[in-house]
C-alpha atoms as a PDB file:
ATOM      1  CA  UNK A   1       0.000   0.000   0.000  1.00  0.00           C
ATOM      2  CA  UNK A   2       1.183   3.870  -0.676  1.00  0.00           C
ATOM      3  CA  UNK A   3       2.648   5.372   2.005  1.00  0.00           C
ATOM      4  CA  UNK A   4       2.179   9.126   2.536  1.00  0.00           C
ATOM      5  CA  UNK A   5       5.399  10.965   1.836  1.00  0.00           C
ATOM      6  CA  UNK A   6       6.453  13.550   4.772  1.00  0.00           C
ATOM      7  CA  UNK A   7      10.089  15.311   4.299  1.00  0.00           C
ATOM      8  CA  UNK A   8       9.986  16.662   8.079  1.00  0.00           C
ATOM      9  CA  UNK A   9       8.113  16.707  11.260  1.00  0.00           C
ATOM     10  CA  UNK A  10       6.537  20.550  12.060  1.00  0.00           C
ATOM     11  CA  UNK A  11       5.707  23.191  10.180  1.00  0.00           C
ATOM     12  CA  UNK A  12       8.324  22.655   7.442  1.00  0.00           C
ATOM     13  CA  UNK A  13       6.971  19.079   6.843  1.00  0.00           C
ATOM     14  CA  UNK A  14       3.069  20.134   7.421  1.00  0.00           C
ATOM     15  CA  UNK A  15       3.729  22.621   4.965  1.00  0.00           C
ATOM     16  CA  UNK A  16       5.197  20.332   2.046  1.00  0.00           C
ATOM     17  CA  UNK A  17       2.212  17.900   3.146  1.00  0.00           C
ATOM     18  CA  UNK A  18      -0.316  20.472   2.460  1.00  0.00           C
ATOM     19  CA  UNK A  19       1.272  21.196  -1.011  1.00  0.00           C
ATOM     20  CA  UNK A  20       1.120  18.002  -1.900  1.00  0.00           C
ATOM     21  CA  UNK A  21      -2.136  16.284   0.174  1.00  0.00           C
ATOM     22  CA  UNK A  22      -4.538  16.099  -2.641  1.00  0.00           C
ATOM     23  CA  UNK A  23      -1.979  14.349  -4.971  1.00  0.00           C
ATOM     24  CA  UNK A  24      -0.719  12.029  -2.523  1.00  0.00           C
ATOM     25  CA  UNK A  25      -4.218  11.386  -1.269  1.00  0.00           C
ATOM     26  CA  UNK A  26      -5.418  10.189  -4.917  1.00  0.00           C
ATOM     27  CA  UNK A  27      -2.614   7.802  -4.763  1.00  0.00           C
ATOM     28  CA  UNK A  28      -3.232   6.330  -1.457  1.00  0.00           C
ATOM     29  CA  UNK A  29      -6.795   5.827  -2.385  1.00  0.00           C
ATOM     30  CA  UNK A  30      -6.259   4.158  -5.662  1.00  0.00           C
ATOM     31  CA  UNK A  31      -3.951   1.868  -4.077  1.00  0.00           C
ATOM     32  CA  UNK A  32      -5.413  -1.765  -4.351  1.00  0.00           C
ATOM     33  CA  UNK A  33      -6.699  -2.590  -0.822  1.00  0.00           C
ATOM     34  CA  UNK A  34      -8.120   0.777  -0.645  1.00  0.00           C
ATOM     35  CA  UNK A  35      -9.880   0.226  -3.912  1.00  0.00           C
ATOM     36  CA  UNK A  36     -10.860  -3.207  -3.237  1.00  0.00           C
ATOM     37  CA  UNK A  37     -12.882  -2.003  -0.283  1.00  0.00           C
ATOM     38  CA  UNK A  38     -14.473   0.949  -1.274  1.00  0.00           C
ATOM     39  CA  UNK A  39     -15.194  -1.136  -4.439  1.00  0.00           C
ATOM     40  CA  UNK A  40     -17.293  -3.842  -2.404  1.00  0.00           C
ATOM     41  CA  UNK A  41     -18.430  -0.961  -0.215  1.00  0.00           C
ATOM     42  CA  UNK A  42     -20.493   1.007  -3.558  1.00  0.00           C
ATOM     43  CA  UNK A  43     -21.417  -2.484  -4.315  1.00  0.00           C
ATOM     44  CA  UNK A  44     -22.846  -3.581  -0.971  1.00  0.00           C
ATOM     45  CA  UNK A  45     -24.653  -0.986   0.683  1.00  0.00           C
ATOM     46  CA  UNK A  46     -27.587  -0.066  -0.876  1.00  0.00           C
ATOM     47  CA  UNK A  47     -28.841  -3.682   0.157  1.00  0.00           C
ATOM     48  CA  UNK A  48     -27.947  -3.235   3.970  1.00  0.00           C
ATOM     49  CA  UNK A  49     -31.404  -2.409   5.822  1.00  0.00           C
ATOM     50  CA  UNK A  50     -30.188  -3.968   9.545  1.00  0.00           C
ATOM     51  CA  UNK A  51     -27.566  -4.088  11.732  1.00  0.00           C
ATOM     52  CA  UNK A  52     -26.844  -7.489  10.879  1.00  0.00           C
ATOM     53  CA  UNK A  53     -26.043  -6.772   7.580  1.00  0.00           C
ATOM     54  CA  UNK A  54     -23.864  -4.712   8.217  1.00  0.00           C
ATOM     55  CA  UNK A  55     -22.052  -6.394  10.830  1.00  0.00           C
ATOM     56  CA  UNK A  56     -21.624  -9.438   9.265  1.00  0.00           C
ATOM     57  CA  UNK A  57     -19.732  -8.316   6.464  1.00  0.00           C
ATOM     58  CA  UNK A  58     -16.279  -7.073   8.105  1.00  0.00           C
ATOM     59  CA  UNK A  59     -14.954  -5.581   4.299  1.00  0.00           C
ATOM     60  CA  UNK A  60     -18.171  -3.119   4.785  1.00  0.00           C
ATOM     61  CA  UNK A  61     -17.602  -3.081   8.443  1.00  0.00           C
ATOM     62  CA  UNK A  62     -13.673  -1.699   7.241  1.00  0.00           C
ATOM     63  CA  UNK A  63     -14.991   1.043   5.495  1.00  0.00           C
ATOM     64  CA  UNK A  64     -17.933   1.908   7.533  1.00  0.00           C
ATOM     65  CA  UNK A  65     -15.910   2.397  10.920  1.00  0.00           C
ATOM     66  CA  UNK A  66     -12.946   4.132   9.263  1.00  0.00           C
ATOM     67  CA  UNK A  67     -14.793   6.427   7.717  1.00  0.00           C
ATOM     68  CA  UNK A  68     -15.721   7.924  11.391  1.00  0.00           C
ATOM     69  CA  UNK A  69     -12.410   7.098  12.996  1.00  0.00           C
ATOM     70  CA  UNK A  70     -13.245   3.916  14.651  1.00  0.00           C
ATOM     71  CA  UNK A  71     -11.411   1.236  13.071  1.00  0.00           C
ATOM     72  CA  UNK A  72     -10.438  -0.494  16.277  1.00  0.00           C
ATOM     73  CA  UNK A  73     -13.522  -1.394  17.141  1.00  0.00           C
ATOM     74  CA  UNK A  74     -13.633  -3.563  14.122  1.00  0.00           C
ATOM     75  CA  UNK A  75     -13.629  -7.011  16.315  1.00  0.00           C
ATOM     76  CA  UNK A  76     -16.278  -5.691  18.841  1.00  0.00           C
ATOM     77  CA  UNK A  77     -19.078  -6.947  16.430  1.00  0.00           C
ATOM     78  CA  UNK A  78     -21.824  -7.335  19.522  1.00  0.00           C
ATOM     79  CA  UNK A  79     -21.023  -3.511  20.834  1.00  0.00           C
ATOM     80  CA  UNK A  80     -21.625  -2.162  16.865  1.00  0.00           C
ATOM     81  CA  UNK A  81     -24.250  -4.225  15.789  1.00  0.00           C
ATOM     82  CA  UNK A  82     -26.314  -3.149  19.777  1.00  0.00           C
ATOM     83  CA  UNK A  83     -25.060   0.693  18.641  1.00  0.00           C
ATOM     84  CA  UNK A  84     -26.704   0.537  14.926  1.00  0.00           C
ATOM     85  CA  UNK A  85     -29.548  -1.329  15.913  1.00  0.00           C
ATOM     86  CA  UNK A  86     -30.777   1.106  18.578  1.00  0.00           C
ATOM     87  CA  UNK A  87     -29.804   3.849  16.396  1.00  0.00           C
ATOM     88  CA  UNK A  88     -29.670   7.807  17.926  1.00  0.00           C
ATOM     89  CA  UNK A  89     -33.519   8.866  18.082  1.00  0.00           C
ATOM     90  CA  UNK A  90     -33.938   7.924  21.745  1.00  0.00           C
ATOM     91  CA  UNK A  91     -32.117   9.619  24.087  1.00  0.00           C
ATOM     92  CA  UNK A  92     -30.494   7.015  26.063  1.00  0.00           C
ATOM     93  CA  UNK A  93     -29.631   4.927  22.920  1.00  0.00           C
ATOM     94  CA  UNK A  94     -25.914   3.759  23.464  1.00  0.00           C
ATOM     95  CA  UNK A  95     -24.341   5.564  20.997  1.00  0.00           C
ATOM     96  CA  UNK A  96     -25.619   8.840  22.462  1.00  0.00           C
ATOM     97  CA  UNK A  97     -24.228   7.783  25.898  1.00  0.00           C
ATOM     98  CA  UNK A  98     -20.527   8.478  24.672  1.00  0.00           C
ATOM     99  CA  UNK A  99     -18.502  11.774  25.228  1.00  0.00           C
ATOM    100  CA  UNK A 100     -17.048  10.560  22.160  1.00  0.00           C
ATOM    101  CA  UNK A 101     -19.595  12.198  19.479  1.00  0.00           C
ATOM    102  CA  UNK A 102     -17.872   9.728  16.915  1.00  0.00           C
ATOM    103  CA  UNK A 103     -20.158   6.622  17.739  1.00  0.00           C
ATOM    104  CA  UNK A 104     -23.470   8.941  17.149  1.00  0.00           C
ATOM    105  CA  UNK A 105     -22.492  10.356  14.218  1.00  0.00           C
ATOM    106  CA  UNK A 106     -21.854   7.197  12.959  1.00  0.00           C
ATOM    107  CA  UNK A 107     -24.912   5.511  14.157  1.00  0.00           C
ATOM    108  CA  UNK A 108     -26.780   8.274  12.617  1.00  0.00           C
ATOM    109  CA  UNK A 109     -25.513   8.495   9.423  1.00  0.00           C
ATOM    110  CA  UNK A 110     -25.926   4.196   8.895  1.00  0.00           C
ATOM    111  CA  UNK A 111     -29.678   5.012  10.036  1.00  0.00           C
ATOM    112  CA  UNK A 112     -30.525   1.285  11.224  1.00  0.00           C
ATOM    113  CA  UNK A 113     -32.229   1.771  13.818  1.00  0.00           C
ATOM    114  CA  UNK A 114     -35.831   1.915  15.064  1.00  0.00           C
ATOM    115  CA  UNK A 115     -38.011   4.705  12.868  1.00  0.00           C
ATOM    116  CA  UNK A 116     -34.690   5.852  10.812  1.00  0.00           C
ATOM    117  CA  UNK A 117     -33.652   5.261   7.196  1.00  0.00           C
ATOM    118  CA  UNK A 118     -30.829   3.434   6.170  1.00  0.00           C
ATOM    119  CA  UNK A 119     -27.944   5.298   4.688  1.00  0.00           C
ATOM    120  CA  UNK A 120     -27.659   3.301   1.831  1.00  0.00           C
ATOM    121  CA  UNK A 121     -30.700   3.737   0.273  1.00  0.00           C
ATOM    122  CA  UNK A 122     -29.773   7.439   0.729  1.00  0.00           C
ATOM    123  CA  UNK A 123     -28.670   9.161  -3.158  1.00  0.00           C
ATOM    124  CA  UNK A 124     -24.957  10.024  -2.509  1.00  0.00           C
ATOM    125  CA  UNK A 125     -24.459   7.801   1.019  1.00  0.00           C
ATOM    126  CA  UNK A 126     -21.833   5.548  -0.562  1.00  0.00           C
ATOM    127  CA  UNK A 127     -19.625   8.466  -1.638  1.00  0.00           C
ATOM    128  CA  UNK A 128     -19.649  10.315   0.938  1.00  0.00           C
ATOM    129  CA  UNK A 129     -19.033   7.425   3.196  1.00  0.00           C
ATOM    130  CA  UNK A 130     -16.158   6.433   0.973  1.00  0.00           C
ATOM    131  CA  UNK A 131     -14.704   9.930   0.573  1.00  0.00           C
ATOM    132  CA  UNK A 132     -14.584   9.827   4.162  1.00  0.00           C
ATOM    133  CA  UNK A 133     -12.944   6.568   4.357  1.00  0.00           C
ATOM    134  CA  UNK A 134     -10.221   7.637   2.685  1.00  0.00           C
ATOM    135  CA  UNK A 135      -9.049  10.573   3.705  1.00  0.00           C
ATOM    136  CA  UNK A 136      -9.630   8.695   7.317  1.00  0.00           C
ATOM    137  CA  UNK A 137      -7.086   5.835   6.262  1.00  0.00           C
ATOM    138  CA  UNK A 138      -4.391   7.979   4.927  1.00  0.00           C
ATOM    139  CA  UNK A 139      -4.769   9.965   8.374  1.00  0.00           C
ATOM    140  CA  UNK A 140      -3.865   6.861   9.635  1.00  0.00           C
ATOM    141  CA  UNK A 141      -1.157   5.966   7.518  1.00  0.00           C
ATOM    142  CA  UNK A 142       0.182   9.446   7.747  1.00  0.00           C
ATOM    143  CA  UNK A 143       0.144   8.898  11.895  1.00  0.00           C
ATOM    144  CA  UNK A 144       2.036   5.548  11.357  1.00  0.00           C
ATOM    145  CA  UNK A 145       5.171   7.712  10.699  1.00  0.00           C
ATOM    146  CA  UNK A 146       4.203  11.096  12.397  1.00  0.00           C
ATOM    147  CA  UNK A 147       1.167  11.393  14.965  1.00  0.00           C
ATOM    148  CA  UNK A 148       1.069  14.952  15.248  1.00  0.00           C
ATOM    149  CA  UNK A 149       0.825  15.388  11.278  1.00  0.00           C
ATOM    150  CA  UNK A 150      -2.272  12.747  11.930  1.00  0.00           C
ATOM    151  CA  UNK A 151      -3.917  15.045  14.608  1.00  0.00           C
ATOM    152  CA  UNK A 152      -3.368  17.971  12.341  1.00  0.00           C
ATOM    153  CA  UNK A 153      -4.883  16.819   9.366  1.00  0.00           C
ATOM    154  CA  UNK A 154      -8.318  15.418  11.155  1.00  0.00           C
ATOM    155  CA  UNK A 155      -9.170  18.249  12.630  1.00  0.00           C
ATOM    156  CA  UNK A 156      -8.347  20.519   9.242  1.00  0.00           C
ATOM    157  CA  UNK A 157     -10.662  17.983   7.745  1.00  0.00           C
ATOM    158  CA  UNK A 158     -13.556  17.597  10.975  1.00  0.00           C
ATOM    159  CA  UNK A 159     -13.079  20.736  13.751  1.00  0.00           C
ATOM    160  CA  UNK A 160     -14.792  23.113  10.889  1.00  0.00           C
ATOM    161  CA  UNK A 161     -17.641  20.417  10.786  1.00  0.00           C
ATOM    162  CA  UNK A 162     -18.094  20.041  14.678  1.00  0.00           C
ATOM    163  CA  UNK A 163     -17.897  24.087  15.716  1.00  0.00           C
ATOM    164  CA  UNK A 164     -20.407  24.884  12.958  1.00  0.00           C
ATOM    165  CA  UNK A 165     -23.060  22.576  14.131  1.00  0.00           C
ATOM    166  CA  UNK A 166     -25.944  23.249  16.612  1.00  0.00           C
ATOM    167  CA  UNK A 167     -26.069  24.215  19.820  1.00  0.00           C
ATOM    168  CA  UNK A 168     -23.999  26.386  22.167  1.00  0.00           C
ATOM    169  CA  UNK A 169     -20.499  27.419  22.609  1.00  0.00           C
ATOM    170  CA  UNK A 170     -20.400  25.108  25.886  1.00  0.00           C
ATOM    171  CA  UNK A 171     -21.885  21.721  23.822  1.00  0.00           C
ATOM    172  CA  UNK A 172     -19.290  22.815  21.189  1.00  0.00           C
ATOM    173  CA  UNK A 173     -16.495  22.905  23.626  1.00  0.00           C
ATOM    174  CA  UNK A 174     -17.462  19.636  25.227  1.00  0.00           C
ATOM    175  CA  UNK A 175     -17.657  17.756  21.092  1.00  0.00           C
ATOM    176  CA  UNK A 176     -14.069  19.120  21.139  1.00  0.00           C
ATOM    177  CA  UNK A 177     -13.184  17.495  23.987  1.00  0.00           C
ATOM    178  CA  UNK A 178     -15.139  13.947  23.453  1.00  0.00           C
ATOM    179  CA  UNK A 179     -12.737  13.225  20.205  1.00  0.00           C
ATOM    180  CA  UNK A 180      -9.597  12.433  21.060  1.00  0.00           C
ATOM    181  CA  UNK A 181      -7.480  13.702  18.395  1.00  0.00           C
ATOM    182  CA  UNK A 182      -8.767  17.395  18.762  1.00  0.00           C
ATOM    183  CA  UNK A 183      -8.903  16.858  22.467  1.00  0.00           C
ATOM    184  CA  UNK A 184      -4.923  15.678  22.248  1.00  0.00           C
ATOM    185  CA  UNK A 185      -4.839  19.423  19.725  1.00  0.00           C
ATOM    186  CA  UNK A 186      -6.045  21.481  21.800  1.00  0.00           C
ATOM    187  CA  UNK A 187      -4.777  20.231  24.772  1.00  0.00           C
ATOM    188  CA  UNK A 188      -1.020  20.592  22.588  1.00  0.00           C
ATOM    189  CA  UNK A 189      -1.729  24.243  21.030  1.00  0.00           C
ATOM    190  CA  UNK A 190      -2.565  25.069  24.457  1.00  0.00           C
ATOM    191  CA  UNK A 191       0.200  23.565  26.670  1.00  0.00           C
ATOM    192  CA  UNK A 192      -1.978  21.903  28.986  1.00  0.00           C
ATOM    193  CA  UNK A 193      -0.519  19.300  31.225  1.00  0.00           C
ATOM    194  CA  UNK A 194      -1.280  15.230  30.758  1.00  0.00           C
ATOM    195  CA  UNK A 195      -3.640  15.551  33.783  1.00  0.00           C
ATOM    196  CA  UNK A 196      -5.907  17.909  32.430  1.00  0.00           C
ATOM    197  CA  UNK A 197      -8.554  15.867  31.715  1.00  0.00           C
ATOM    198  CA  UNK A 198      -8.554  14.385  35.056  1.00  0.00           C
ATOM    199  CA  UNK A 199     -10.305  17.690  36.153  1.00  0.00           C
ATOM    200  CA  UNK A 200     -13.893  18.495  36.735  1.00  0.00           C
ATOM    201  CA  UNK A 201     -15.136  19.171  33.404  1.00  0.00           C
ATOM    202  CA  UNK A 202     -17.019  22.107  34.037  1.00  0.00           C
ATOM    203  CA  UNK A 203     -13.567  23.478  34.924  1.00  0.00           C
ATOM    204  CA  UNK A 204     -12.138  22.030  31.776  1.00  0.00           C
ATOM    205  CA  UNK A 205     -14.387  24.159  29.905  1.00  0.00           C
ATOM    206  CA  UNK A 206     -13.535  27.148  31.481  1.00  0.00           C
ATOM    207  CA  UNK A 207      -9.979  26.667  31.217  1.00  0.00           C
ATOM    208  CA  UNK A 208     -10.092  25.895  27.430  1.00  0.00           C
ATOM    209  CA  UNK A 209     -12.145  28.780  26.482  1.00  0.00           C
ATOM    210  CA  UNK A 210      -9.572  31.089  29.158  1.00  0.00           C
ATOM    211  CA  UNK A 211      -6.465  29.577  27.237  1.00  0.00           C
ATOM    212  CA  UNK A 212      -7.922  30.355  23.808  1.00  0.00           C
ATOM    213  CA  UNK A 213      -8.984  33.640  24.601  1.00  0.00           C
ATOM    214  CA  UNK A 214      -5.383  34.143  25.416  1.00  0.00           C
ATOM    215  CA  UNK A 215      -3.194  32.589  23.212  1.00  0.00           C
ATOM    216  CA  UNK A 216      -5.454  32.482  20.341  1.00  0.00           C
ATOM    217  CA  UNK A 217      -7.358  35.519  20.182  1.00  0.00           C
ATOM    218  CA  UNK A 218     -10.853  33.016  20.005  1.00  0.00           C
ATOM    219  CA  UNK A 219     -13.478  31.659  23.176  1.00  0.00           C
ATOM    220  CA  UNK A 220     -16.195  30.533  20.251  1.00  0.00           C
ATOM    221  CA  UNK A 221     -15.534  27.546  18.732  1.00  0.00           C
ATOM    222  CA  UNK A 222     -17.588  28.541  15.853  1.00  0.00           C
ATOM    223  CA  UNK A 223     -14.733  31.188  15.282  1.00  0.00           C
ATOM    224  CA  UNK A 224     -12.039  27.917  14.178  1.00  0.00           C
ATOM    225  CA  UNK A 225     -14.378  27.449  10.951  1.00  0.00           C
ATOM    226  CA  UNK A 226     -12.586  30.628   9.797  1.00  0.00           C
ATOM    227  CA  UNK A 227      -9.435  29.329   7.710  1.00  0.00           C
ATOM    228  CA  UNK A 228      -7.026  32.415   9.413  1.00  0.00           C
ATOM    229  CA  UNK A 229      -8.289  30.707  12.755  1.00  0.00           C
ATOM    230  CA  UNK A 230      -7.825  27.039  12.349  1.00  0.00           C
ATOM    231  CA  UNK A 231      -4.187  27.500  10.552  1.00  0.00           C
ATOM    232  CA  UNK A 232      -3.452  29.573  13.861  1.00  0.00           C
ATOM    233  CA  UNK A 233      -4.564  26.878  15.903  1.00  0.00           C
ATOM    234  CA  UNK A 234      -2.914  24.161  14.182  1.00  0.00           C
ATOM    235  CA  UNK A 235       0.645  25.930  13.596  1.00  0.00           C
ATOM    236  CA  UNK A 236       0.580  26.368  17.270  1.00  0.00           C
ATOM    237  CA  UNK A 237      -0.394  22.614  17.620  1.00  0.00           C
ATOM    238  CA  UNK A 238       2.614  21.940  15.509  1.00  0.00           C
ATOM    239  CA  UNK A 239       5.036  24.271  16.993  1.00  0.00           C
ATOM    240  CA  UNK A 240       4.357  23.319  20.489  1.00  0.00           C
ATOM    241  CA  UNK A 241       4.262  19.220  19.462  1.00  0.00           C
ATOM    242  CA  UNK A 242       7.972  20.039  18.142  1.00  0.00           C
ATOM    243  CA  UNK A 243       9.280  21.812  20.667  1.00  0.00           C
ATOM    244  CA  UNK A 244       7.664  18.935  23.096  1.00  0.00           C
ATOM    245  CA  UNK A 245       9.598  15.997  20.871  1.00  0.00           C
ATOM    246  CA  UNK A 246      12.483  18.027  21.196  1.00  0.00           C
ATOM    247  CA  UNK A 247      12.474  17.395  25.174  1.00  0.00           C
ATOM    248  CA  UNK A 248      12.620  19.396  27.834  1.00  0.00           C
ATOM    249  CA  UNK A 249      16.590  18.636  28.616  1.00  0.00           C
ATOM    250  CA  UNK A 250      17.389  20.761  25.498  1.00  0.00           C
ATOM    251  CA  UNK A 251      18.790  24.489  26.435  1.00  0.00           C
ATOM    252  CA  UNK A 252      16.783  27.185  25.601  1.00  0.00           C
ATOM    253  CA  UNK A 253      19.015  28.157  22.696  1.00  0.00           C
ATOM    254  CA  UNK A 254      19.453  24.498  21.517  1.00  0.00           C
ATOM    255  CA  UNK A 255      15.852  24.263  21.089  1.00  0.00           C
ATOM    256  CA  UNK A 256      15.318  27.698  19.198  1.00  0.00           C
ATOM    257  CA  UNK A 257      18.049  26.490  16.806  1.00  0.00           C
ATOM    258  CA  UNK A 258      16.716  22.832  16.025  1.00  0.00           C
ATOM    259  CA  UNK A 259      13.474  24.727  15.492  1.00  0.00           C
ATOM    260  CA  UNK A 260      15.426  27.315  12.991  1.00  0.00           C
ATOM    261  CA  UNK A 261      16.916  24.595  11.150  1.00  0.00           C
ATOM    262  CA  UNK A 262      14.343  22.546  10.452  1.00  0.00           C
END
């Protein structure tokens, strides 16, 4: 399979990826596994109408959970097929009993449960869910060499999605903070310590929307749909993840001229 090309870690190497993402990202996804599966995926999924079907077939079940992030909860076949088949209109359903807003958007876009409509008989379901897919996978691939360029790329590609969506700053700022890749971000861009999210989350919210006042001139999420906004927030992600790989033995000159030189 392709493997995403990255010259550098930081912003010299996020750069050159950004250059050359949509390229490389064509690649990736015509690359024969990847094709294979979305292939049997646009085949498949206008005939799924139950959980079951879905579950049972773990080349759907591929592309279907790594199109929302999930991919290692491929084996947990019980736990997905309980999730789709109660679906997200009830309240207490178990996908909307996760922080993590993944599992209900998921749910709710598959539409198998009781009173909802499957996705695949929806016009356009199957490419979306595929487009997803792949940009998802080479995430992953690009993480296998470089984590932070991982983190940086999903939330270019989802944080404009989530702060646009309904509901309050607050509910915002807590969807932030039930993903764990723009949890790990934000906690990064704003050099929060490991224990943070040990802390009442009430004061969690506080503190992020402080610490983004501060340092990023922004305490509404909504405001990171703005493309000035988000590349602020993820250059700082960068700069800080670099200067945190760099270790905190390095002098204070060492580390300003690794940075430099890179």
């Amino acid at each position: 399979m392709y493997q995403p090309v990255l010259i550098s870690s930081g912003l010299v190497g996020w750069q050159f990826l950004q250059r050359t993402y949509d390229q490389q990202l064509a690649t990736f996804s015509d690359s024969a596994q990847v094709k294979r599966d979305t292939e049997h995926f646009a085949e498949k999924i206008g005939s799924v109408i139950t959980a079951d079907d879905l579950v049972s077939d773990r080349q759907l079940m591929t592309v279907a959970l790594g199109a929302f992030g999930l991919s290692d909860d491929i084996n947990t076949t019980f736990f997905i097929q309980k999730m789709l088949s109660e679906g997200t209109t009830a309240s207490d359903s178990l996908a909307n009993r996760f922080s993590d807003n993944r599992y209900r958007d998921f749910s709710e876009a598959f539409g198998l449960g009781p009173g909802e409509i499957p996705g695949g008989l929806r016009s356009g379901f199957a490419e979306d869910i595929i487009a997803r897919f792949q940009a998802n996978s080479f995430e992953v691939a690009t993480g296998n060499q470089d984590e932070s360029m991982r983190i940086a790329l999903y939330a270019e590609r989802t944080l404009p999605e989530v702060v646009q969506s309904d509901g309050s700053q607050a509910s915002k700022w807590f969807s932030i903070m039930g993903q764990p890749p723009l949890r790990s971000l934000f906690e990064t861009a704003l050099a929060l310590p490991e224990a943070f999210g040990q802390v009442d989350i009430d004061q969690q919210l506080k503190v992020l929307q402080d610490r983004a006042e501060r340092l990023l001139g922004v305490s509404d999420p909504a405001e990171f749909a703005a493309d000035e906004n988000l590349d602020r927030l993820i250059t700082t992600y960068l700069a800080r993840s670099q200067l945190n790989e760099i270790g905190t033995g390095a002098s204070g000159a060492s580390i300003a001229l690794t940075l430099l030189s890179s």
